[in-house]
Protein backbone atom coordinates (compact mmCIF):
# COMPACT_ATOMS: atom_id res chain seq x y z
CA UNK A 1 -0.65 4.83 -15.05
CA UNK A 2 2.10 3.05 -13.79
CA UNK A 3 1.33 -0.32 -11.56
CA UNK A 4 3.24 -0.98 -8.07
CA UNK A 5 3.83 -3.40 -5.13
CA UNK A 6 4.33 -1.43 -1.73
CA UNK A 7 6.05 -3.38 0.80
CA UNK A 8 5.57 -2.60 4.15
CA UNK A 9 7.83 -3.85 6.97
CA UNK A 10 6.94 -3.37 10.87
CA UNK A 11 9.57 -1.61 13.41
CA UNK A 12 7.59 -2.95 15.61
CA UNK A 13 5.26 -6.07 16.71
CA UNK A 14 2.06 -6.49 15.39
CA UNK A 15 0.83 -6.09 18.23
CA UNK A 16 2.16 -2.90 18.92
CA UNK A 17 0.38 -1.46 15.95
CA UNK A 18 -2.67 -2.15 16.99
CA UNK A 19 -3.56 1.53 18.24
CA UNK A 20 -2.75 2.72 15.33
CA UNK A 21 -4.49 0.38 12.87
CA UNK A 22 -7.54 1.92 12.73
CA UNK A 23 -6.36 5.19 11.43
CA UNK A 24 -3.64 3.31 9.17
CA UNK A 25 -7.06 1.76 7.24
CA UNK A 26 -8.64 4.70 7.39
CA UNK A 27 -5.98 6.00 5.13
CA UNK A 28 -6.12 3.29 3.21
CA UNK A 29 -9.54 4.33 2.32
CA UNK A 30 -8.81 7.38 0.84
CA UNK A 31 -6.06 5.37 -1.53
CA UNK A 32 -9.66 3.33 -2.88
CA UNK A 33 -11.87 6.08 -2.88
CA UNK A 34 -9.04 8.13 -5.73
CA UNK A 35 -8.27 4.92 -7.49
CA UNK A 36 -4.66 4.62 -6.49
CA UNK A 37 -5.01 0.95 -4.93
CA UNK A 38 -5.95 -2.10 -5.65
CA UNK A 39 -5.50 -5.02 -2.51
CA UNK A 40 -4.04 -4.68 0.72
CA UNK A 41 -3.34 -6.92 3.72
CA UNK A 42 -1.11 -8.23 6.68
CA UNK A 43 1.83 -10.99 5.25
CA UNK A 44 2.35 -13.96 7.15
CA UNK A 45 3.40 -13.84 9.19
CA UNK A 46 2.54 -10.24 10.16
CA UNK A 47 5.84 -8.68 10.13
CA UNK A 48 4.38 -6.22 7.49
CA UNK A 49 1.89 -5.89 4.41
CA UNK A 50 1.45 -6.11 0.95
CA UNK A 51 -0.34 -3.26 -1.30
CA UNK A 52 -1.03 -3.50 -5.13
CA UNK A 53 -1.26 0.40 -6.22
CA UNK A 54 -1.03 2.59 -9.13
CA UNK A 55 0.06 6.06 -9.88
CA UNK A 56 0.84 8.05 -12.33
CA UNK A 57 4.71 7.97 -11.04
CA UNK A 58 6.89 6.77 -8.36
CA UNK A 59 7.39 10.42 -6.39
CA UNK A 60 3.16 10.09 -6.48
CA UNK A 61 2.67 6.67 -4.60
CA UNK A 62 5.77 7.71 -2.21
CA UNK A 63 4.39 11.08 -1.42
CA UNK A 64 0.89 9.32 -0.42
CA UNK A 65 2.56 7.07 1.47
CA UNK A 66 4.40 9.46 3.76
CA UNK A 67 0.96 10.14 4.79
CA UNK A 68 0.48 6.41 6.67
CA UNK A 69 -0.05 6.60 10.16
CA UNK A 70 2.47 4.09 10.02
CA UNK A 71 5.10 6.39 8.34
CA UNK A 72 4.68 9.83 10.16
CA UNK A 73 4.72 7.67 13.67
CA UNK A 74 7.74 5.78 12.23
CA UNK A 75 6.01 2.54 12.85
CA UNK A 76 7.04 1.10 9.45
CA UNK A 77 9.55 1.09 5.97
CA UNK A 78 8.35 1.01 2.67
CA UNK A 79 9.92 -0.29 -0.78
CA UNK A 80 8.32 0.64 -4.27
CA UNK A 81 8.61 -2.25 -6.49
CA UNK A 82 7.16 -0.82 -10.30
CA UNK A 83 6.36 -3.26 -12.23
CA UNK A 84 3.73 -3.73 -15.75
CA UNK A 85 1.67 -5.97 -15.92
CA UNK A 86 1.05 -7.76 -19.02
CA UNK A 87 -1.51 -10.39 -17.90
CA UNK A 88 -4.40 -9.97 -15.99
CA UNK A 89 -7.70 -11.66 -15.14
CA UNK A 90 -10.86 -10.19 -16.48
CA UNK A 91 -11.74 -9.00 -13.64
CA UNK A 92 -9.21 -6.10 -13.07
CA UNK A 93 -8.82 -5.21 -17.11
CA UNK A 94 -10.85 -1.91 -15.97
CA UNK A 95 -8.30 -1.11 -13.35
CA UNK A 96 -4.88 -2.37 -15.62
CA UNK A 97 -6.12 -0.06 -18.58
């Protein structure tokens, strides 16, 4: 598996999202019911949000992620950042291997 940070960055206000925040979650959901993701949540301030993810490529985590509410209603941008992780707590050694 290969280990990633997804950046997400707003078009739009935070506020302006918040019709569509339900659904964006919801599809979040499905990443942590396969396995693919890890955390997620708002920056701050909320001009986007951070995801910790894995895959077993890059084209895999993209092609979920054109799937985002926030991507097919052009609400947001995403960057891939791949990256291994070579220390972890405990608590996530499960997850990492």
């Amino acid at each position: 598996m290969k280990h990633f940070i997804v950046e997400i960055t707003y078009k739009v206000s935070f506020e302006e999202l918040q019709g569509v925040l339900p659904s964006h979650r919801a599809f979040l959901d499905e990443g942590y019911a396969k396995g693919m993701l890890l955390m997620s949540g708002p920056q701050n301030p909320k001009t986007g949000g951070m995801v910790v993810a894995r895959a077993n490529n890059e084209k895999e985590i993209k092609e979920y992620f054109e799937r985002d509410p926030y991507h097919t209603k052009n609400l947001a941008e995403y960057r891939f950042v791949e990256f291994t992780p070579v220390k972890h707590s405990e608590l996530i050694k499960s997850w990492i291997e």
